[in-house]
Protein backbone atom coordinates (compact mmCIF):
# COMPACT_ATOMS: atom_id res chain seq x y z
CA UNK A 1 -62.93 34.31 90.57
CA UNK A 2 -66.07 36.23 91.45
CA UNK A 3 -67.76 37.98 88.50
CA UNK A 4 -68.11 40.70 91.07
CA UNK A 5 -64.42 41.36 92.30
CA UNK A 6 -62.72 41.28 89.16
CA UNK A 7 -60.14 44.01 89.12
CA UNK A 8 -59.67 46.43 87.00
CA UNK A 9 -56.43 46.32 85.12
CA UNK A 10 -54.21 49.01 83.47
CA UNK A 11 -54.20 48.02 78.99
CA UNK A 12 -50.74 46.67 77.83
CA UNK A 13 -49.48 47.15 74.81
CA UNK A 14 -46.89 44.28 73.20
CA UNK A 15 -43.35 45.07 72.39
CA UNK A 16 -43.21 46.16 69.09
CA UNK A 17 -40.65 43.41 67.56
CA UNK A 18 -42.69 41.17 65.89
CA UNK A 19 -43.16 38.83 69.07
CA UNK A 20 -44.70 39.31 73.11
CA UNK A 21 -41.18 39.95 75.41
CA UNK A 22 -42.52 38.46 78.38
CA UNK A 23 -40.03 39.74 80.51
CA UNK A 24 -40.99 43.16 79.36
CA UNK A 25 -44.92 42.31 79.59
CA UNK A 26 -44.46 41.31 83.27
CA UNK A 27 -42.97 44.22 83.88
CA UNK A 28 -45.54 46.58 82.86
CA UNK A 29 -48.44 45.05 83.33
CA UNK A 30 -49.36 46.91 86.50
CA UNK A 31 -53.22 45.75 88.65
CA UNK A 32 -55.21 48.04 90.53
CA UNK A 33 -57.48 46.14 92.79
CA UNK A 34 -59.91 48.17 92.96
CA UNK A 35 -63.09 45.53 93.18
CA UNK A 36 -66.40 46.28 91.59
CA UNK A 37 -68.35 46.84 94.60
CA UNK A 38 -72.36 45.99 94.07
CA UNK A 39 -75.04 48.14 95.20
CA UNK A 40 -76.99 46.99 98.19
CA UNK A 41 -80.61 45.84 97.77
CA UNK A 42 -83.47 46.69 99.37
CA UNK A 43 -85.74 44.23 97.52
CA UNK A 44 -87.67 42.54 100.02
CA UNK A 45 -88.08 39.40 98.41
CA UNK A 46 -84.87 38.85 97.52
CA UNK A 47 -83.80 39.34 101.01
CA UNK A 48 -86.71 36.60 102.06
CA UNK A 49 -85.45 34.22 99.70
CA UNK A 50 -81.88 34.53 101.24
CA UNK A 51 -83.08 34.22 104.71
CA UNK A 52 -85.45 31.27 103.71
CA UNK A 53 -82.69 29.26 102.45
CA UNK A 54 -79.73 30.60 105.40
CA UNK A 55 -78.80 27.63 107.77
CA UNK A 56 -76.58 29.79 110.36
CA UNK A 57 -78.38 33.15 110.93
CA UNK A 58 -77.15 35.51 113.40
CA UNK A 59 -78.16 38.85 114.53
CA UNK A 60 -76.01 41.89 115.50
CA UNK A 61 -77.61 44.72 117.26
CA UNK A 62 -76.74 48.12 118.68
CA UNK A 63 -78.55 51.67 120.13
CA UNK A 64 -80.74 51.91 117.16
CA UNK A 65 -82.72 49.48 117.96
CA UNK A 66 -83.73 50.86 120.97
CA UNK A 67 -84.18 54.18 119.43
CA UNK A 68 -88.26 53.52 119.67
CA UNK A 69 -87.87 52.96 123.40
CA UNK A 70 -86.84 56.43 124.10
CA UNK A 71 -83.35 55.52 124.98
CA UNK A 72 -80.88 57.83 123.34
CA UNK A 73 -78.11 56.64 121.35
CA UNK A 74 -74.45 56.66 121.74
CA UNK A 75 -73.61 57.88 118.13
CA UNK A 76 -75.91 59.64 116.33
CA UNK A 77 -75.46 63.23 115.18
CA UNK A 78 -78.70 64.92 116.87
CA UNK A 79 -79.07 62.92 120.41
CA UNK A 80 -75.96 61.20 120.69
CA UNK A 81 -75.59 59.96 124.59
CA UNK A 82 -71.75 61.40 124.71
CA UNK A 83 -73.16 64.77 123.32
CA UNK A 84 -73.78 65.57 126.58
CA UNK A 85 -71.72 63.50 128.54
CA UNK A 86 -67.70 62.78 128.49
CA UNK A 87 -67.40 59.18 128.19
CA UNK A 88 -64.50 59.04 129.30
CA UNK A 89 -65.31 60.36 132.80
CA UNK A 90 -68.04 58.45 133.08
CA UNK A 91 -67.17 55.32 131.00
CA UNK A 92 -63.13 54.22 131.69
CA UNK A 93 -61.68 51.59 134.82
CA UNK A 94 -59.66 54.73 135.20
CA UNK A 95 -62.97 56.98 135.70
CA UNK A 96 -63.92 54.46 138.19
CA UNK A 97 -60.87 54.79 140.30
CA UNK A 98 -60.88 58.54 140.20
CA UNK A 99 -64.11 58.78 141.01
CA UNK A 100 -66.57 55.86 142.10
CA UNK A 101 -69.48 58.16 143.21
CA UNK A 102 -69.37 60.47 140.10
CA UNK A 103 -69.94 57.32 137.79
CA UNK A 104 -72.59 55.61 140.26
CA UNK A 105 -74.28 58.28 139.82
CA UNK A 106 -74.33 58.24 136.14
CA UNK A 107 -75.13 54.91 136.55
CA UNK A 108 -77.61 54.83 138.66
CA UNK A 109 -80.20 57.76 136.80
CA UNK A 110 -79.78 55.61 133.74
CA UNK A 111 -80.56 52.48 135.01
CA UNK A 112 -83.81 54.20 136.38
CA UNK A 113 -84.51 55.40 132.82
CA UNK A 114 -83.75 52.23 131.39
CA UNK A 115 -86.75 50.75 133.82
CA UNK A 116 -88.84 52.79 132.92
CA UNK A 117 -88.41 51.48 128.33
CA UNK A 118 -90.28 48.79 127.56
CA UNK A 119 -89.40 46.89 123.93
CA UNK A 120 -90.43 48.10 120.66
CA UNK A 121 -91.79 46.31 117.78
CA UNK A 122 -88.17 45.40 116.54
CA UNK A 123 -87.54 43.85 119.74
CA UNK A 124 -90.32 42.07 119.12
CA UNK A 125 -89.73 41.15 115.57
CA UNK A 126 -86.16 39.82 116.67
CA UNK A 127 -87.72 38.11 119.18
CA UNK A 128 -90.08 35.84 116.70
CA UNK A 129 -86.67 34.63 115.92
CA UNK A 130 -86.79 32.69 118.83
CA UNK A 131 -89.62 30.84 118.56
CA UNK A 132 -89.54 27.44 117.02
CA UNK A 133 -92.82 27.95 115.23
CA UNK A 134 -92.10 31.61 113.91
CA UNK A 135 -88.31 30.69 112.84
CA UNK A 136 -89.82 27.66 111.10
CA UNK A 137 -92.21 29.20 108.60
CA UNK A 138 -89.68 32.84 108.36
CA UNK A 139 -86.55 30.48 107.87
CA UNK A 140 -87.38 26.62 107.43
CA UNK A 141 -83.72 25.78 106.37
CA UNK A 142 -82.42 27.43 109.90
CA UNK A 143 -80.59 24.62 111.78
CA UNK A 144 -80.90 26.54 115.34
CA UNK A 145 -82.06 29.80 116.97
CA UNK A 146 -80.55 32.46 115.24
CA UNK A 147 -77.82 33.57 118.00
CA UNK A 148 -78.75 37.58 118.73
CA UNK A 149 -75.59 39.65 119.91
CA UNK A 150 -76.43 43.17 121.13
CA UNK A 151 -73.74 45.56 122.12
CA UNK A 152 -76.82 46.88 124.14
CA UNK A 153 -76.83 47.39 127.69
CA UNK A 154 -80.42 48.13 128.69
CA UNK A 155 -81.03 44.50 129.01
CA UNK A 156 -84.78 45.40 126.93
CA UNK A 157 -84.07 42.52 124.30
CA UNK A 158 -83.08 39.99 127.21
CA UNK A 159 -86.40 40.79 129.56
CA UNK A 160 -88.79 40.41 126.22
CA UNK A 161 -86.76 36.87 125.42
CA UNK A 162 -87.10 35.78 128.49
CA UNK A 163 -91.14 36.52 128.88
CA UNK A 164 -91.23 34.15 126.24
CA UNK A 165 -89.34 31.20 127.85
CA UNK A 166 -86.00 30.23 129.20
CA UNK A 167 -84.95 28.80 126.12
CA UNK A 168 -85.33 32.06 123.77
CA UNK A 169 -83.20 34.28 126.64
CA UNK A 170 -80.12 31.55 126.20
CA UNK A 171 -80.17 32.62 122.30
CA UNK A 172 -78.96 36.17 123.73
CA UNK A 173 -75.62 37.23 124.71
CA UNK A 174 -75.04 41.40 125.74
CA UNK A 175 -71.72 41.84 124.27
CA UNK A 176 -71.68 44.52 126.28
CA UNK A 177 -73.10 43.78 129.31
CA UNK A 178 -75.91 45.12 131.09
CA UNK A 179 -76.51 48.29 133.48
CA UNK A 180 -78.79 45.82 135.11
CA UNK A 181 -75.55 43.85 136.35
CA UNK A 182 -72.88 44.18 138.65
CA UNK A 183 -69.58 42.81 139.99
CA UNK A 184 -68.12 42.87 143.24
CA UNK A 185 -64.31 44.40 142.96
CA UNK A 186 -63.55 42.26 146.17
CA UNK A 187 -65.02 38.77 145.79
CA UNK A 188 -66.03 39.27 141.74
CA UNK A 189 -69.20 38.08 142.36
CA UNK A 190 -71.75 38.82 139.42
CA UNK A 191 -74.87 39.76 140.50
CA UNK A 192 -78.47 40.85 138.13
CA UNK A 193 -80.83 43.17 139.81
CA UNK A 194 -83.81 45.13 137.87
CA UNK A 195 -84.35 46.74 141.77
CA UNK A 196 -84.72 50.89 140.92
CA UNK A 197 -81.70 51.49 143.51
CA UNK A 198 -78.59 49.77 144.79
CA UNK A 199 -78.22 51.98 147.20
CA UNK A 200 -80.53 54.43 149.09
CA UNK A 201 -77.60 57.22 148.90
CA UNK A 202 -77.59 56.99 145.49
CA UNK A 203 -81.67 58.04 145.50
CA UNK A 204 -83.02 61.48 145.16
CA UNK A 205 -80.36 62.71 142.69
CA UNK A 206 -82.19 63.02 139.22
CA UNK A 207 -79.36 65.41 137.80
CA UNK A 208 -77.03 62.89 136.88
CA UNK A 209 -74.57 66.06 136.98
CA UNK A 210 -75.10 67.26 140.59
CA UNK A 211 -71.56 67.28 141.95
CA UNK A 212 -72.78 66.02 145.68
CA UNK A 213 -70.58 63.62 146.71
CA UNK A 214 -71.80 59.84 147.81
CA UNK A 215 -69.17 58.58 150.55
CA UNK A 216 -67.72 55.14 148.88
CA UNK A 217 -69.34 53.33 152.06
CA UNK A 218 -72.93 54.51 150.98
CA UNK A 219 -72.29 53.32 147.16
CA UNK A 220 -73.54 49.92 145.80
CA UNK A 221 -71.73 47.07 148.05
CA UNK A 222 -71.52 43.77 147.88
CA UNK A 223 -74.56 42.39 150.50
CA UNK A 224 -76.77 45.80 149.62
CA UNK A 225 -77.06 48.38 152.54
CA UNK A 226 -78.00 45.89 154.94
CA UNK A 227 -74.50 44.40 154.87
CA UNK A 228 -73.71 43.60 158.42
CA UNK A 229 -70.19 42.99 158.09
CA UNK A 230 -69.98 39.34 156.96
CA UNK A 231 -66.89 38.66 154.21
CA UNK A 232 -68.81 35.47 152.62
CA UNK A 233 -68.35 35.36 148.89
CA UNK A 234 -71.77 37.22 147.62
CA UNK A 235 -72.20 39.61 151.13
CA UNK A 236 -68.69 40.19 151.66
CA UNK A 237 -69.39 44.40 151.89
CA UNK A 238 -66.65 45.18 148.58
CA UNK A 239 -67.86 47.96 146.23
CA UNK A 240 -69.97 47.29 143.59
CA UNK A 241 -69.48 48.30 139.94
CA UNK A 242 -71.28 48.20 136.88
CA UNK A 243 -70.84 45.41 135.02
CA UNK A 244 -70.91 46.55 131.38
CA UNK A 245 -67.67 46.55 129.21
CA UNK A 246 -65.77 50.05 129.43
CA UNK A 247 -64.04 52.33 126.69
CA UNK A 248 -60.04 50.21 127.08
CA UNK A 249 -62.07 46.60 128.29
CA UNK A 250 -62.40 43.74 126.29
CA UNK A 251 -65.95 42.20 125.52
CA UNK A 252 -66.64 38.74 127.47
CA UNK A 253 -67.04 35.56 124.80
CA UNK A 254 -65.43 36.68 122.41
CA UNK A 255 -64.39 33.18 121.58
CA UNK A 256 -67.89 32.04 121.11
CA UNK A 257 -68.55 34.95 119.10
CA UNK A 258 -65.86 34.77 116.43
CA UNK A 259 -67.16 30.70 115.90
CA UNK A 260 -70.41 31.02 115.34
CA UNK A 261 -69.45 34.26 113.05
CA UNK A 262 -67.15 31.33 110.77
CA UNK A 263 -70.45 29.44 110.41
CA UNK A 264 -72.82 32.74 109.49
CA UNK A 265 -74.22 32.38 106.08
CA UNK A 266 -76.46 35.28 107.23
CA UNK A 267 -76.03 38.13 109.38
CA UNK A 268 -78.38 40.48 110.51
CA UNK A 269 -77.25 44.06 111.45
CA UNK A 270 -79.52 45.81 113.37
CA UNK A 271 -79.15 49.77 114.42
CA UNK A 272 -75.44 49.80 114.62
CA UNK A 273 -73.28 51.65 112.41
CA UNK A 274 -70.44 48.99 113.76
CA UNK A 275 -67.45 51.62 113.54
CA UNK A 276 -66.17 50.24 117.17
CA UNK A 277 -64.32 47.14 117.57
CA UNK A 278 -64.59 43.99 117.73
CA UNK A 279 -68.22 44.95 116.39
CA UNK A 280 -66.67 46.39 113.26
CA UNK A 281 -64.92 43.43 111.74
CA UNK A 282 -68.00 40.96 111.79
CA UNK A 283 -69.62 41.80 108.37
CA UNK A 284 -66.03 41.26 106.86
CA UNK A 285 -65.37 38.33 108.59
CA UNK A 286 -69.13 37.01 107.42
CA UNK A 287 -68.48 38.30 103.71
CA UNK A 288 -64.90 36.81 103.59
CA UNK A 289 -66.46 33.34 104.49
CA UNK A 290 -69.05 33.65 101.69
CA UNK A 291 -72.06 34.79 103.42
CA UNK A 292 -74.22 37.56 102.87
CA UNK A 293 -74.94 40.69 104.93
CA UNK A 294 -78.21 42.49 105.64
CA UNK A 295 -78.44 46.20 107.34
CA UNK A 296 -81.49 47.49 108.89
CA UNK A 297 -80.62 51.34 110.33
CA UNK A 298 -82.26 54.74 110.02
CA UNK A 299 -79.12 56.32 107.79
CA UNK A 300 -76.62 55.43 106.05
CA UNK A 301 -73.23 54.24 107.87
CA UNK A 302 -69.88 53.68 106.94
CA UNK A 303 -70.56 49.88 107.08
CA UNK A 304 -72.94 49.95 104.42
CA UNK A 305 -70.26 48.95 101.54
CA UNK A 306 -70.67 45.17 102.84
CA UNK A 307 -74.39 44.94 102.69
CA UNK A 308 -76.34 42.77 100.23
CA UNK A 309 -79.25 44.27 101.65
CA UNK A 310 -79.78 47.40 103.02
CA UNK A 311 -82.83 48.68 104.44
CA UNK A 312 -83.24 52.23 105.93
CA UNK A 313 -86.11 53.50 107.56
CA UNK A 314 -86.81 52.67 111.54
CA UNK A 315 -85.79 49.50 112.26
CA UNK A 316 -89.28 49.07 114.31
CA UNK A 317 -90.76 49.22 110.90
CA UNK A 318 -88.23 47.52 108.28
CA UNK A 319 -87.40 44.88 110.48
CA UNK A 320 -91.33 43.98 110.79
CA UNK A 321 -91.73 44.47 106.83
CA UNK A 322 -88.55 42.07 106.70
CA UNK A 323 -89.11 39.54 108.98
CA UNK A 324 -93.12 39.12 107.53
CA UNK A 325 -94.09 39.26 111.46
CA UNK A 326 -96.83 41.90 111.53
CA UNK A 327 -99.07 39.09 113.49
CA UNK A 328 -96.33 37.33 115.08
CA UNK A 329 -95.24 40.37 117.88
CA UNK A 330 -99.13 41.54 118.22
CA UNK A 331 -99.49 39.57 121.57
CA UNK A 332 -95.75 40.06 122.43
């Protein structure tokens, strides 16, 4: 049994006739599990010793990690993105069907702020991970790229990866998906454009309030607004939406994701507090196989129990410390 779960247990006292009753002992010899629960580390060597020696490292990241790029998070108590905007009329299949135009428009003002980010230094110090020389000397017992799951959709960790080569990018999968795709809702035809507008209708509207009203033949199609009326699979004129997985949708891969969370030996949480599902369950499932669990986020979060490491502070700056990549990202 592990020294560190052993549960406390409620004192028995024999049956006062000379001998143990084991009927009687069984009977009142009540458990509380209530394991011992170890306080997280922060010491940075012992946290480079465990990822020197992990074999199966992978990486889960959320909105904090783009904190440093100016784009707001979803969450957090002071600039949370829903403090100012109702998910769910901007964020459900059902929104869309009420009202296509009121969540392009949404859509479309953030993907022009999203442009506009570049990465931060713990993009960059995620992205050493993918480098055959940097993952060598940072973890030498690695058997492959660590695997780096973001539940982000600004697409800034996939356009550093792949200004590094083709090969880092495939190490990435957007749990979420990206603003920076979309899918046709005739022909389902997935499409990735970093073009400022989908549609010129959609242009000119910086209050991502305004209640003006885009007719749905003037929103995002299928074939762009040049589409001449062909119904070929790709330019067949059906309205576009945004392909990024709503509040009631299931994440793509999830498959893939729950294997290569079997093999983790290390996992690296990066600004998330991972309170939503499925994101929520993979430190437990990583624990409950044996592995250990490292947290890099501003605050404290509910999901801290399960950390061997914890390390709070911006992640642009712990992550750095962490990783031991100072000269690694300077001519990322």
């Amino acid at each position: 049994m592990d020294p560190c779960s052993v549960p406390l247990c409620n004192v028995v006292t024999p049956v006062d006739n000379g001998k143990l009753d084991f009927d009687e002992l069984w009977l009142n010899f009540t458990i509380d599990f209530q394991p011992i629960v170890m306080p997280s580390s922060s010491d940075l060597r012992s946290f480079k010793e465990a990822l020197a020696s992990s074999k199966n490292i992978l990486i889960l990241s959320g909105a904090g990690l783009s904190a440093a790029s100016g784009i707001p998070t979803y969450r957090s108590a002071d600039e949370s993105l829903w403090n100012n905007f109702d998910p769910t009329a901007y964020a459900t299949p059902q929104a869309f069907a009420k009202d296509p135009s009121g969540v392009w428009r949404w859509y479309h003002n953030r993907r022009k702020e999203y442009l506009k980010a570049k990465p931060n230094n713990a993009h960059r110090a995620l992205a050493t991970l993918a480098l055959p020389s940097a993952l060598s000397r940072i973890a030498p017992c690695s058997m492959s790229q660590p695997l780096h799951i973001t539940q982000n959709v600004d697409s800034l960790s996939l356009r550093l990866l792949e200004s590094l080569s083709p090969e880092a990018a495939e190490g990435l999968i957007e749990m979420h998906g990206s603003i920076f795709v979309t899918k046709c809702t005739s022909c389902q035809k997935v499409m990735r454009s970093y073009a400022p507008s989908l549609a010129s209708a959609l242009d000119g509207d910086e209050d991502s309030n305004a209640k003006r009203d885009v007719p749905l033949c003037q929103l995002p199609k299928c074939g762009g607004d040049s589409w001449a009326g062909s119904n070929r699979y790709g330019n067949c004129g059906g309205l576009l939406r945004p392909e990024v997985v709503w509040f009631g949708e299931m994440p793509p891969l999830m498959g893939e994701v729950s294997r290569k969370m079997s093999q983790c030996d290390l996992l690296l949480v990066v600004g998330t507090s991972s309170t939503v599902l499925p994101a929520s369950s993979f430190a437990t499932q990583v624990k409950a196989n044996g592995g250990k669990v490292a947290v890099f986020n501003l605050n404290r979060s509910t999901g801290d129990d399960e950390a061997d490491f914890l390390f709070l502070g911006p992640c642009e700056t712990t992550l750095v410390d962490a990783l031991g990549v100072e000269d690694d990202i300077k001519d990322m």
